[in-house]
N, C-alpha and C. Protein backbone atom coordinates (compact mmCIF):
# COMPACT_ATOMS: atom_id res chain seq x y z
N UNK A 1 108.46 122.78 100.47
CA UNK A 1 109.22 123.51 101.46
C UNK A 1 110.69 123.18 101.24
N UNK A 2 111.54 124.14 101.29
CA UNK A 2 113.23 124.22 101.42
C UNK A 2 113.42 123.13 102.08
N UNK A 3 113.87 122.20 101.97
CA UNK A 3 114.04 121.15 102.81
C UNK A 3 115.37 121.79 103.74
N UNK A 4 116.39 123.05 103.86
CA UNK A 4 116.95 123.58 104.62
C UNK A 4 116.41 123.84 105.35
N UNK A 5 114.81 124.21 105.55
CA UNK A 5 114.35 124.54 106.49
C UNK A 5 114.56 124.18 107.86
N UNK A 6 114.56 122.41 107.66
CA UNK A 6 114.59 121.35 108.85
C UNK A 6 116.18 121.62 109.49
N UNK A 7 116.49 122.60 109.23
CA UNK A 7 117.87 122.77 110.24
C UNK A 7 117.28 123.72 111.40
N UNK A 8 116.56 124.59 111.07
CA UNK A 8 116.22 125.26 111.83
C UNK A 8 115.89 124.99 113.33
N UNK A 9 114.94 125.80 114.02
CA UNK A 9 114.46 125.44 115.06
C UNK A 9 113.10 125.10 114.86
N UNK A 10 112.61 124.55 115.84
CA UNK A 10 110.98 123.82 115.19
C UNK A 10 110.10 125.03 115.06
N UNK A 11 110.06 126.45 116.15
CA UNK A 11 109.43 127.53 115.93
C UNK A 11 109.20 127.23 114.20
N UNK A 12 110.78 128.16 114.20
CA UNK A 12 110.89 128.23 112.47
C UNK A 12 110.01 127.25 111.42
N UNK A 13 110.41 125.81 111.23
CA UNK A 13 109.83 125.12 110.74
C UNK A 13 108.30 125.28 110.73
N UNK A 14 107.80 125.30 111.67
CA UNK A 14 106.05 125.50 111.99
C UNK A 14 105.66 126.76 111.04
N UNK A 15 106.88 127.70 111.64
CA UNK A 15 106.43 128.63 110.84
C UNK A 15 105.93 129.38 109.08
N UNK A 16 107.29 128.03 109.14
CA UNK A 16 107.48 128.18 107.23
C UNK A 16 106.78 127.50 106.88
N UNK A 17 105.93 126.16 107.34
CA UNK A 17 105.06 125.20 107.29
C UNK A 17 103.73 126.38 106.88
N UNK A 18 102.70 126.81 108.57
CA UNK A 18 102.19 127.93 108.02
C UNK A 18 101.83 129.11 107.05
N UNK A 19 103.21 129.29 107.26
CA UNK A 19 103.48 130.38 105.70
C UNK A 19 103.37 130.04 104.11
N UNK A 20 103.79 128.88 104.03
CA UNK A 20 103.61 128.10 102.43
C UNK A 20 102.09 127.55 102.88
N UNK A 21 101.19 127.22 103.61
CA UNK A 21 100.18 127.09 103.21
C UNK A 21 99.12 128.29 103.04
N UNK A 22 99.46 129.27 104.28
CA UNK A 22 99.07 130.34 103.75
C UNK A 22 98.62 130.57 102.50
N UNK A 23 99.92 130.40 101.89
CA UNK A 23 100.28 131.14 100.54
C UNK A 23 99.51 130.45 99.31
N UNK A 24 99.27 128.94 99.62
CA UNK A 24 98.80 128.39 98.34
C UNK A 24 97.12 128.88 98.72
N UNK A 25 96.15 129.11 99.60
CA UNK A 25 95.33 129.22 99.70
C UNK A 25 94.31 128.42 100.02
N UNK A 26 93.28 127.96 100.14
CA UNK A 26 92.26 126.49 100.63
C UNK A 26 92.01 126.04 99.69
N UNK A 27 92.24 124.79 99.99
CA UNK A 27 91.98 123.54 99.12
C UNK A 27 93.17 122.32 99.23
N UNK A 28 93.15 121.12 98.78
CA UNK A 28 93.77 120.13 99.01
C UNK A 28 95.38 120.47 98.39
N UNK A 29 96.27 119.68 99.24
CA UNK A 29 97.56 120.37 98.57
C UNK A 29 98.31 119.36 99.18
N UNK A 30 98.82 119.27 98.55
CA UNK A 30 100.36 117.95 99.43
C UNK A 30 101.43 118.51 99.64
N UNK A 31 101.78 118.70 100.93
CA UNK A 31 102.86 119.13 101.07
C UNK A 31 104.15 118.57 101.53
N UNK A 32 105.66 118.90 101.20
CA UNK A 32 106.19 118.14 100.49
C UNK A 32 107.48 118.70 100.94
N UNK A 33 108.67 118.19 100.99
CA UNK A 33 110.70 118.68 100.74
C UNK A 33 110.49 118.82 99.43
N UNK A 34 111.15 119.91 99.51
CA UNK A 34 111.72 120.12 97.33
C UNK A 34 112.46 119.44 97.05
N UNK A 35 113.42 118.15 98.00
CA UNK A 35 114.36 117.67 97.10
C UNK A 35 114.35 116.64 98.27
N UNK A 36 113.73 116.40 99.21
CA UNK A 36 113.57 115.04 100.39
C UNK A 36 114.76 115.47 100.92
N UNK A 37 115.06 114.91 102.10
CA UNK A 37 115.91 114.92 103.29
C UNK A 37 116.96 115.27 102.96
N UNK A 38 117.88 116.77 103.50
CA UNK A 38 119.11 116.07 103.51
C UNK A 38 120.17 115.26 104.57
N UNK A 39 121.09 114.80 104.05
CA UNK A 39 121.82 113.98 104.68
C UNK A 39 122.26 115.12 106.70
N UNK A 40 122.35 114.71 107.19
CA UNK A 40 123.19 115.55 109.01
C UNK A 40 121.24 116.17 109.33
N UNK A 41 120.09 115.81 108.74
CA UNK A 41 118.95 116.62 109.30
C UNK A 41 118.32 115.89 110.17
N UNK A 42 118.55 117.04 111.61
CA UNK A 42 118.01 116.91 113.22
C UNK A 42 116.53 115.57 112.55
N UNK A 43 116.65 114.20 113.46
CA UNK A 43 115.56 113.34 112.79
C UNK A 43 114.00 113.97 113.62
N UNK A 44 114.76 114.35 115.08
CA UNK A 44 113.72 115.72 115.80
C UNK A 44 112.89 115.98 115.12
N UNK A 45 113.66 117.29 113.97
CA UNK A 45 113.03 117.96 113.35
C UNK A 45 112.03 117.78 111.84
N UNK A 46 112.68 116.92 111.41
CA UNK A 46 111.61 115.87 110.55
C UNK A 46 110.59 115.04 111.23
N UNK A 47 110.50 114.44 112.03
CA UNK A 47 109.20 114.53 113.06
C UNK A 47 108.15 115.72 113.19
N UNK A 48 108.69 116.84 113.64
CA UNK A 48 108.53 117.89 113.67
C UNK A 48 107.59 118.06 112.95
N UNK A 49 108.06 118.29 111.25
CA UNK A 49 107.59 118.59 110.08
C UNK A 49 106.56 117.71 110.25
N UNK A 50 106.24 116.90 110.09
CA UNK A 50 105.24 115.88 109.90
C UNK A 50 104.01 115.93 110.96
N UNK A 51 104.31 116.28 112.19
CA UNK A 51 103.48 116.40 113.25
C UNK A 51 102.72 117.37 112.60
N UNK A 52 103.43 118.97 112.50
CA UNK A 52 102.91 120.18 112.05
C UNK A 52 101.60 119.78 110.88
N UNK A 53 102.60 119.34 109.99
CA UNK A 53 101.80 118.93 108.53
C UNK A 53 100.44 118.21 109.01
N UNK A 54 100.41 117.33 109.44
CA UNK A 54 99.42 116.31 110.07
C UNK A 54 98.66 117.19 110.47
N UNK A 55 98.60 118.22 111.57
CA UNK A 55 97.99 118.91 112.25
C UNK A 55 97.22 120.28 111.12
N UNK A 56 97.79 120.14 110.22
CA UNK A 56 97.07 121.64 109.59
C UNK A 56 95.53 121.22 108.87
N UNK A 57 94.39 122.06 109.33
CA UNK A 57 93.20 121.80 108.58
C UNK A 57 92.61 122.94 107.99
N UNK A 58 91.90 122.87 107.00
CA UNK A 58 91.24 123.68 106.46
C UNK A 58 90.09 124.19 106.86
């Protein structure tokens, strides 16, 4: 995931979360920042990410 993402609002985030798993299809997958944190990102919203992530099952 864009790690720009995490500027967003958490809607958003959840959403793009959703959407890239969507996309890879079922089965095991790690999901991941394309380039890890950047520096000024809401720590909120990296929580956020992780809650979401945690929460997705197959």
């Amino acid at each position: 995931v864009d790690p720009g993402v995490l500027f967003g609002s958490k809607e958003f985030i959840t959403n793009r979360i959703n959407d890239t798993v969507r996309k890879t299809g079922k089965g095991k997958h790690i999901l991941n920042l394309g380039h890890g944190i950047i520096v000024g990102t809401p720590e909120e919203n990296v929580a956020h990410f992780f809650e979401v992530a945690k929460g997705i099952r197959y």
